[in-house]
N, C-alpha and C. Protein backbone atom coordinates (compact mmCIF):
# COMPACT_ATOMS: atom_id res chain seq x y z
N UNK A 1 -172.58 -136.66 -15.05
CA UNK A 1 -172.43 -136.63 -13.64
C UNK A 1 -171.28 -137.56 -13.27
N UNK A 2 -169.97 -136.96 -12.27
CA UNK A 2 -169.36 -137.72 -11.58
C UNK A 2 -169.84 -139.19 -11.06
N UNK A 3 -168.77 -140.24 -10.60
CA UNK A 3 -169.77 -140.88 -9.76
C UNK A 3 -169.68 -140.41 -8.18
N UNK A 4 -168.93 -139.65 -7.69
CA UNK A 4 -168.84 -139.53 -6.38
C UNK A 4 -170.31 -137.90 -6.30
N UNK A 5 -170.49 -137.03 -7.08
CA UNK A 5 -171.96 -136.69 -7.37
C UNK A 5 -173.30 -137.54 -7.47
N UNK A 6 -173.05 -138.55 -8.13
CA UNK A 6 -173.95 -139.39 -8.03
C UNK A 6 -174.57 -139.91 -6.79
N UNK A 7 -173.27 -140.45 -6.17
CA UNK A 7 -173.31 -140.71 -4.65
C UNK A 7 -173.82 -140.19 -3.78
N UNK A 8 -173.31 -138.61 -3.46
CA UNK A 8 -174.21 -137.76 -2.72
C UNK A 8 -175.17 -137.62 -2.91
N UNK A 9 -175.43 -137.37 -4.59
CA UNK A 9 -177.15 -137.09 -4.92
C UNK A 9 -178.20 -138.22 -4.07
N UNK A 10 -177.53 -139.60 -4.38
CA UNK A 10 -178.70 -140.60 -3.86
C UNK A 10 -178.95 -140.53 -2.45
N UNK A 11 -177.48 -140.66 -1.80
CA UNK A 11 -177.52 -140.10 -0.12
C UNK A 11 -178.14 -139.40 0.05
N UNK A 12 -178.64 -138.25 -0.29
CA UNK A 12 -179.70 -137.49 -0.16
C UNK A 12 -181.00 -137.57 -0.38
N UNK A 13 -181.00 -138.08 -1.60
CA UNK A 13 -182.65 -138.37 -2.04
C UNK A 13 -183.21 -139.55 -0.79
N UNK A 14 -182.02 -140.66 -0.83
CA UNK A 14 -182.45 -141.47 0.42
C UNK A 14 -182.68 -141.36 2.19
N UNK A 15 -181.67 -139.75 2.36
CA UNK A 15 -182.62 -138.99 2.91
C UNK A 15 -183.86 -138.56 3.63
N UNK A 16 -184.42 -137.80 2.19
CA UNK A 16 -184.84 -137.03 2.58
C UNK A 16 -186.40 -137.96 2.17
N UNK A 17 -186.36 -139.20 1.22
CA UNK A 17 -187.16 -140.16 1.57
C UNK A 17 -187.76 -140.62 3.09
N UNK A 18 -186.28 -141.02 3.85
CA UNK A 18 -186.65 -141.72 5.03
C UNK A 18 -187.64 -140.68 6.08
N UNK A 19 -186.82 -139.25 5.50
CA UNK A 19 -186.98 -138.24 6.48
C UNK A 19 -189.08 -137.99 6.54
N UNK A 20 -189.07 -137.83 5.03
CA UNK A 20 -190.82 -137.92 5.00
C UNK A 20 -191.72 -139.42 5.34
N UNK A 21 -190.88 -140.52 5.31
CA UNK A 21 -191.61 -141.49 5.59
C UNK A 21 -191.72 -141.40 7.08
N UNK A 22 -190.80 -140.83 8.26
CA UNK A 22 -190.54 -141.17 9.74
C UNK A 22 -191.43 -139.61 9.81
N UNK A 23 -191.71 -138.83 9.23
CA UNK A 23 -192.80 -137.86 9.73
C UNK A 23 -194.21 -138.51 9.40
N UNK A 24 -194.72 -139.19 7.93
CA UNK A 24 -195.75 -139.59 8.09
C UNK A 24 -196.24 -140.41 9.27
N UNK A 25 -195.45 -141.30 9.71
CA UNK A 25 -195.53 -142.05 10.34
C UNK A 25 -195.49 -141.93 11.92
N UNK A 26 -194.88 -140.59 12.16
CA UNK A 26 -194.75 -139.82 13.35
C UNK A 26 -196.30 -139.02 13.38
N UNK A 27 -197.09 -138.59 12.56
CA UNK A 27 -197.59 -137.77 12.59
C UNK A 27 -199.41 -138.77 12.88
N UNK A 28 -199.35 -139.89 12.58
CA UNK A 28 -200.49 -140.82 12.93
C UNK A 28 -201.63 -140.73 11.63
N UNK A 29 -201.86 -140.12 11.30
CA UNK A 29 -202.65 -139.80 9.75
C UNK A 29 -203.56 -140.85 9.48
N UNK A 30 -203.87 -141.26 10.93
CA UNK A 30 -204.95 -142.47 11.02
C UNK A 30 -206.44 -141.80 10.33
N UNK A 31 -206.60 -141.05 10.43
CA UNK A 31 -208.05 -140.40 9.47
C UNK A 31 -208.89 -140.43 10.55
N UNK A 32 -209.20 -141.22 11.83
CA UNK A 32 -210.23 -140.92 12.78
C UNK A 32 -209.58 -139.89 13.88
N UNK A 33 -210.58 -139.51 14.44
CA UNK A 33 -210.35 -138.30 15.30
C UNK A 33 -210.06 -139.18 17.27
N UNK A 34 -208.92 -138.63 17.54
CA UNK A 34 -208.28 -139.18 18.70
C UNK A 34 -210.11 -138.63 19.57
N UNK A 35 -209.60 -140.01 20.58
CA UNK A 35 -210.94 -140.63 21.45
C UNK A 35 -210.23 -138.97 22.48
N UNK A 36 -211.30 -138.48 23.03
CA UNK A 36 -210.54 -137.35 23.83
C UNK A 36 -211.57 -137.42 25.26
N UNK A 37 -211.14 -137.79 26.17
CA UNK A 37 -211.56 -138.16 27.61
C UNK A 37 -211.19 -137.10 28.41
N UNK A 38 -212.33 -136.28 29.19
CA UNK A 38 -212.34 -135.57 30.36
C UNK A 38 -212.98 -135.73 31.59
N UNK A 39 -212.44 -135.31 32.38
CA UNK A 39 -213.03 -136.00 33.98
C UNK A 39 -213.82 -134.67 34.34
N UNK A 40 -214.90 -134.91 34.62
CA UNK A 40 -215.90 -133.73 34.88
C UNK A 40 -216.26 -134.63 36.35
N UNK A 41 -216.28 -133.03 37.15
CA UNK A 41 -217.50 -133.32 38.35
C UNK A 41 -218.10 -132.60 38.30
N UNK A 42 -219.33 -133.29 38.85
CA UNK A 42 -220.71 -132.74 39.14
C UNK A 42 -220.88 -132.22 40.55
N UNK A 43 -220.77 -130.78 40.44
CA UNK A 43 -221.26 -130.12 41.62
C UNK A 43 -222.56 -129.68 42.23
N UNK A 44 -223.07 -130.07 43.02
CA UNK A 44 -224.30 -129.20 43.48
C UNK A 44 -224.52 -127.69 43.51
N UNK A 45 -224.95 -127.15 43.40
CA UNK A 45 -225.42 -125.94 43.91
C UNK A 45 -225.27 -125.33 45.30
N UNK A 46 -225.17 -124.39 45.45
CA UNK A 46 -224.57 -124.11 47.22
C UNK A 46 -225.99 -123.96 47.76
N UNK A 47 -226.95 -123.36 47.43
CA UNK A 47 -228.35 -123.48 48.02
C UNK A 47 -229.36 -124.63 48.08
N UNK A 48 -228.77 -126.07 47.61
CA UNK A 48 -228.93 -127.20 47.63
C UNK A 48 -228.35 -127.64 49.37
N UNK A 49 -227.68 -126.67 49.97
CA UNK A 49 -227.04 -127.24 51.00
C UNK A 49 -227.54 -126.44 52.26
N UNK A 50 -228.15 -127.94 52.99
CA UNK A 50 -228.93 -127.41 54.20
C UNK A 50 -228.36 -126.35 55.45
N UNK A 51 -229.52 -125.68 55.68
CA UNK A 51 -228.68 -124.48 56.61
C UNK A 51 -229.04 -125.15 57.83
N UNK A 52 -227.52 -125.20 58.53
CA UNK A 52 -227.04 -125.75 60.03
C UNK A 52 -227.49 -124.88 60.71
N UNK A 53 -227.66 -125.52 61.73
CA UNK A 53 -227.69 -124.58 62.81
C UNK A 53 -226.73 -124.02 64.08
N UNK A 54 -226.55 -122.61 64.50
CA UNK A 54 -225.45 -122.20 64.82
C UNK A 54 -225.07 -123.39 65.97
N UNK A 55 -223.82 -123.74 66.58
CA UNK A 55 -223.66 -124.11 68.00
C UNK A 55 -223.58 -123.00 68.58
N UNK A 56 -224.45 -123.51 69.79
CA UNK A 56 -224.78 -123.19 71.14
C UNK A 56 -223.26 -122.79 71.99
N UNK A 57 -222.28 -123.56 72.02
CA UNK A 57 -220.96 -123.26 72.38
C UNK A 57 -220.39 -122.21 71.28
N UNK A 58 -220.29 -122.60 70.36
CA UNK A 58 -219.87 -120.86 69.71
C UNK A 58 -220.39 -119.72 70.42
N UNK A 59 -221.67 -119.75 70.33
CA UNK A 59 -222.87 -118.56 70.76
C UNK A 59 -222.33 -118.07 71.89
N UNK A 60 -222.33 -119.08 73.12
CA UNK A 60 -221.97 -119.03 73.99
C UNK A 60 -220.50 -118.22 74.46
N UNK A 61 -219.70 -118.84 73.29
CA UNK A 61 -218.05 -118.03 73.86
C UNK A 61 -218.02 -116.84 72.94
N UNK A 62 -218.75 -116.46 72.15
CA UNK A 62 -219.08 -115.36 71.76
C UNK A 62 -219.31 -114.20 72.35
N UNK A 63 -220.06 -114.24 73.69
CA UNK A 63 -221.20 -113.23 74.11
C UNK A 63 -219.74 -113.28 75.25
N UNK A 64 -219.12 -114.50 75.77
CA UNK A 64 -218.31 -114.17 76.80
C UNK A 64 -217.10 -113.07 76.77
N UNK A 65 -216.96 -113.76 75.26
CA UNK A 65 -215.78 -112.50 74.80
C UNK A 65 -216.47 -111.53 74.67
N UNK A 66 -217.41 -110.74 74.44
CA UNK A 66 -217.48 -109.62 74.19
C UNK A 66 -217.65 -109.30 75.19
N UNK A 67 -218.14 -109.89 76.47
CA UNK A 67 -218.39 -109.53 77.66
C UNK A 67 -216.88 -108.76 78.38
N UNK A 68 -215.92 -109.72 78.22
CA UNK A 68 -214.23 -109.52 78.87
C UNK A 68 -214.19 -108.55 78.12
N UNK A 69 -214.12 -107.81 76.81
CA UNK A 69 -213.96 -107.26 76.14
C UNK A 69 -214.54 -105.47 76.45
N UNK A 70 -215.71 -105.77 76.84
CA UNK A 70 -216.46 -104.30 77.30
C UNK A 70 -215.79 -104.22 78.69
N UNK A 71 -215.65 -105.18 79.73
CA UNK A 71 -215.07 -105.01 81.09
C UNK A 71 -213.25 -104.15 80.81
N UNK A 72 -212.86 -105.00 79.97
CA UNK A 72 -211.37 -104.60 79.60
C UNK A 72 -211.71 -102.80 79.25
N UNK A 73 -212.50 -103.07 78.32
CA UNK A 73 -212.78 -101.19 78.22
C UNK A 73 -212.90 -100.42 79.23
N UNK A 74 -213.90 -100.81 79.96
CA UNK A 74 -214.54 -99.71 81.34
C UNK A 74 -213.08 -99.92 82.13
N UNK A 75 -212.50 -101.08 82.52
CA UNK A 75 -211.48 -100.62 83.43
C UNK A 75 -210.35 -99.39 82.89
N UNK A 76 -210.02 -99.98 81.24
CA UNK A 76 -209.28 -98.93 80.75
C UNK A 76 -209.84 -97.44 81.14
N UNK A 77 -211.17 -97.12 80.80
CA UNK A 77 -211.72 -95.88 80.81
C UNK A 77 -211.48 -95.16 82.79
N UNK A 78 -211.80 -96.11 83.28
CA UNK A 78 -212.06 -95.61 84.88
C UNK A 78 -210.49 -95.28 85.31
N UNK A 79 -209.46 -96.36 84.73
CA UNK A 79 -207.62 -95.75 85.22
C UNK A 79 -207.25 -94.96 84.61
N UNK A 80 -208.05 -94.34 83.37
CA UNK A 80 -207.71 -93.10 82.83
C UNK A 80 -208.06 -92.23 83.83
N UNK A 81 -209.50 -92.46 83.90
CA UNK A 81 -210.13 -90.95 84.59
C UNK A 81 -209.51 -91.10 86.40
N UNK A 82 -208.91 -92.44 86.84
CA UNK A 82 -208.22 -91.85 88.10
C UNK A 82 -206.85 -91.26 88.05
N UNK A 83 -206.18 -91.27 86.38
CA UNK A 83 -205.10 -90.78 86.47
C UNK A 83 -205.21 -89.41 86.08
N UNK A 84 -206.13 -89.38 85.44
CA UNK A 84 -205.97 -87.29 85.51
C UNK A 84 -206.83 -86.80 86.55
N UNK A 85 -207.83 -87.55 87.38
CA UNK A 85 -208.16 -86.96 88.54
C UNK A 85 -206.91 -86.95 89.67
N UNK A 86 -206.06 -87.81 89.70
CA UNK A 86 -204.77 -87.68 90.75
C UNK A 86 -203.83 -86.63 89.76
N UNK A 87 -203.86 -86.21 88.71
CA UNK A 87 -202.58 -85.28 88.05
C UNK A 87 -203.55 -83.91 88.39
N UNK A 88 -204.68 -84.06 88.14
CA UNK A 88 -205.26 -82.37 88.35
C UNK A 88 -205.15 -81.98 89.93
N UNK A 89 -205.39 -83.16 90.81
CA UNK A 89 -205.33 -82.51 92.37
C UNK A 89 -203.92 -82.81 92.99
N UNK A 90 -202.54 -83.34 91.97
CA UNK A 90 -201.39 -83.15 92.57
C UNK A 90 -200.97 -81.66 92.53
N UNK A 91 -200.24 -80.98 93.20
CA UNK A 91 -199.75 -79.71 93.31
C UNK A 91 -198.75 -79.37 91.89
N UNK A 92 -198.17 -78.70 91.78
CA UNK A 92 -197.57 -78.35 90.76
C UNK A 92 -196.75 -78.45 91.06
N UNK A 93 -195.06 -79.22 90.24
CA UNK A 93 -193.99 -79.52 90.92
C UNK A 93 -192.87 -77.85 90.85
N UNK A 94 -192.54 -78.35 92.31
CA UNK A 94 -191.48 -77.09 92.18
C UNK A 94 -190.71 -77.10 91.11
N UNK A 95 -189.73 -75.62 91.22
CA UNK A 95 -188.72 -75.50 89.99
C UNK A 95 -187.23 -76.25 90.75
N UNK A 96 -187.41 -76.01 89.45
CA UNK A 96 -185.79 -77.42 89.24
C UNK A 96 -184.57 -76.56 90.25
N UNK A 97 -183.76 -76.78 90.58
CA UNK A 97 -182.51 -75.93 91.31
C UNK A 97 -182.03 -75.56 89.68
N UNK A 98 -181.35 -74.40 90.74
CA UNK A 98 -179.94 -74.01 89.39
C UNK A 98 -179.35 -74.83 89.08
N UNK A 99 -178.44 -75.03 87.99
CA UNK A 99 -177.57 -76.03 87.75
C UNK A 99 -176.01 -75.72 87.92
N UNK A 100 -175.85 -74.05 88.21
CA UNK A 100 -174.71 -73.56 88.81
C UNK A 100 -175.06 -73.22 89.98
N UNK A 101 -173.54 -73.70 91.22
CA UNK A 101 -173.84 -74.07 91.87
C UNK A 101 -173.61 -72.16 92.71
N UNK A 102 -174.17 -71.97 94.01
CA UNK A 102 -174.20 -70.50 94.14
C UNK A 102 -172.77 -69.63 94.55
N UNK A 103 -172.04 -70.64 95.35
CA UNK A 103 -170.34 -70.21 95.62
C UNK A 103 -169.46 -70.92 94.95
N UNK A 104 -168.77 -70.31 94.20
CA UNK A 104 -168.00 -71.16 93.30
C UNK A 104 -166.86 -71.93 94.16
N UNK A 105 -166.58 -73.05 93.76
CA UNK A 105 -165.81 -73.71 95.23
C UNK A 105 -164.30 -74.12 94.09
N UNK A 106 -163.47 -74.09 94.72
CA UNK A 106 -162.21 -74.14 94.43
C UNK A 106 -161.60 -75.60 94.29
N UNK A 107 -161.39 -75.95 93.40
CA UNK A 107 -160.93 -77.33 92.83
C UNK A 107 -159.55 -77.66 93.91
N UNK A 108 -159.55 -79.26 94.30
CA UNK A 108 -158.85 -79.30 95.29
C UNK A 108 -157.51 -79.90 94.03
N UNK A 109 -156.48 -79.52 94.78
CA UNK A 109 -154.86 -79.88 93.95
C UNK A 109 -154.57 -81.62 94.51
N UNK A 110 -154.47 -82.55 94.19
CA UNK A 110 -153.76 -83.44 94.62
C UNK A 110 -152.50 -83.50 95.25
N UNK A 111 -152.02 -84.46 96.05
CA UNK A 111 -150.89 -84.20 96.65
C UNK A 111 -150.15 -84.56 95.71
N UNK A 112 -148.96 -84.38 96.25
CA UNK A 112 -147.71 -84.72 95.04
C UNK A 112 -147.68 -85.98 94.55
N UNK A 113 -147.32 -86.14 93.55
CA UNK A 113 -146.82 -87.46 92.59
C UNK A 113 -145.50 -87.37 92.69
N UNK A 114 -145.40 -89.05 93.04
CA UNK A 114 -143.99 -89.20 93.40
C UNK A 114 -143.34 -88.95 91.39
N UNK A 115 -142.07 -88.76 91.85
CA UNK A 115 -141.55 -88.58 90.19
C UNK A 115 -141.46 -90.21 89.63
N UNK A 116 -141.30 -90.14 88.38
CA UNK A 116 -141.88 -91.58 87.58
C UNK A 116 -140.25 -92.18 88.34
N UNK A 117 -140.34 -93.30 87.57
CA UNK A 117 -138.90 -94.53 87.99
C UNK A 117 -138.32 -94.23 86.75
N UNK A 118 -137.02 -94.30 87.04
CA UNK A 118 -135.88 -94.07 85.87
C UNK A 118 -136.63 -95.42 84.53
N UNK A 119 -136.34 -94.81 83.56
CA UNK A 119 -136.37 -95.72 82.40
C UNK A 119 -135.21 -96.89 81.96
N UNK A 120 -135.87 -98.21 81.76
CA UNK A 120 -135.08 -99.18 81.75
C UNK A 120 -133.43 -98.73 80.83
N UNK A 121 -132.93 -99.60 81.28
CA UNK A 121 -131.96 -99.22 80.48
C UNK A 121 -131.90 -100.13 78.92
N UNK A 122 -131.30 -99.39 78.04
CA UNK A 122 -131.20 -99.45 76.40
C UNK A 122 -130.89 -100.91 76.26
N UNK A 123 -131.46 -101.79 75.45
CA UNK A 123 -130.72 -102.58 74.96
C UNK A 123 -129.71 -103.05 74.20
N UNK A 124 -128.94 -104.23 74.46
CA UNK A 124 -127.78 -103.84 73.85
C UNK A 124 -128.12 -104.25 72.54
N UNK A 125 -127.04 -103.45 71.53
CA UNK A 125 -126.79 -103.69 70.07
C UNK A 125 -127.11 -105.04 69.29
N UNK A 126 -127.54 -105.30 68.90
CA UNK A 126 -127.71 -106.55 67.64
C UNK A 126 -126.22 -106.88 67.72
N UNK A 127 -125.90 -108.33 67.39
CA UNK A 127 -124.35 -108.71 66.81
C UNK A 127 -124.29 -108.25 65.32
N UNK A 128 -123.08 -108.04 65.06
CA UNK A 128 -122.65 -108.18 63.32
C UNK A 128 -123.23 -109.16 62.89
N UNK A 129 -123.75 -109.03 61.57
CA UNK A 129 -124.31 -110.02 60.85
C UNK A 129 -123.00 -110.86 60.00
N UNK A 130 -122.89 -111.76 59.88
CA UNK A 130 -121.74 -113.07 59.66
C UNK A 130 -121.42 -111.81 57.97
N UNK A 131 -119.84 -112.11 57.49
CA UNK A 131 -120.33 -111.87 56.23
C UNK A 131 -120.64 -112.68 54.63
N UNK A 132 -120.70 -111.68 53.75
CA UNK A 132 -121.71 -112.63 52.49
C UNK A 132 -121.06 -113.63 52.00
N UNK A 133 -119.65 -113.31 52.37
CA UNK A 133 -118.68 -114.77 51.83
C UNK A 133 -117.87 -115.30 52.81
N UNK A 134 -118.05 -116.48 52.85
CA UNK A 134 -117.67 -117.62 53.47
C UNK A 134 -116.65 -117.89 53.64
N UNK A 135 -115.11 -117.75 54.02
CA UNK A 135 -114.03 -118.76 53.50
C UNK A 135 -113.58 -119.91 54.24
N UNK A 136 -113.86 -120.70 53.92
CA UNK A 136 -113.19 -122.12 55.06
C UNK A 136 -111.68 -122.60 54.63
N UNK A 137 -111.10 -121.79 54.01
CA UNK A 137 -109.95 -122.76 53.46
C UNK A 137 -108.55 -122.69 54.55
N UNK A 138 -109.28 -122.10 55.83
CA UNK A 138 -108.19 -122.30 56.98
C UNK A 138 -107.03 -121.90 56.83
């Protein structure tokens, strides 16, 4: 064996030493069994639990609402029955008019339009554009 083989070999073995010693040691291998704690409650039973008695004010706004409630009905029911007793003894509505009318009437002409105003006059021309070369030499 090389020595620079050698080298790696031990680097490794030393390794893969450390590597199993930091799992034993990670892993607790204490031999007793972890203490394991749960929080329990104790519930009663639901028929362990005394039956109340209704309030009197519930009871009370109970019977009222249903009271508004049947009144709200009958009025609904009675403005029904006065609205088809007033639709059965209204008369029957006349017919609609024609929608053409019976003498055909003659579309009126407007008076004259004055003639338009002359159109502005043209603007003048753009100037020459300077040209592409310059000469200053006077």
């Amino acid at each position: 064996m090389s020595g620079r083989l050698g080298v790696a070999t031990a680097a490794v073995a030393a390794f893969a030493a450390s590597f199993v010693v930091a799992g034993v040691a990670a892993s607790g291998n204490s031999g007793s069994a972890p203490a394991r704690s749960s929080a329990t409650v104790a519930l009663s039973p639901v028929a362990a639990l005394p039956k109340l008695a209704e309030d009197p004010a519930r009871r009370l706004a109970r019977e009222r609402r249903r009271e508004r409630l049947a009144e709200r009905r009958l009025a609904r029911r009675r403005a029904a029955q006065r609205r088809a007793t007033r639709l059965a003894a209204s008369p029957a509505p006349a017919p609609a008019a024609p929608a053409v009318p019976a003498e055909p009437t003659t579309p009126e002409i407007p008076a004259a339009v004055p003639p338009p105003a002359p159109a502005p006059p043209a603007p003048a021309p753009a100037p020459q554009p300077p040209p592409a070369t310059f000469d200053d030499s006077g």
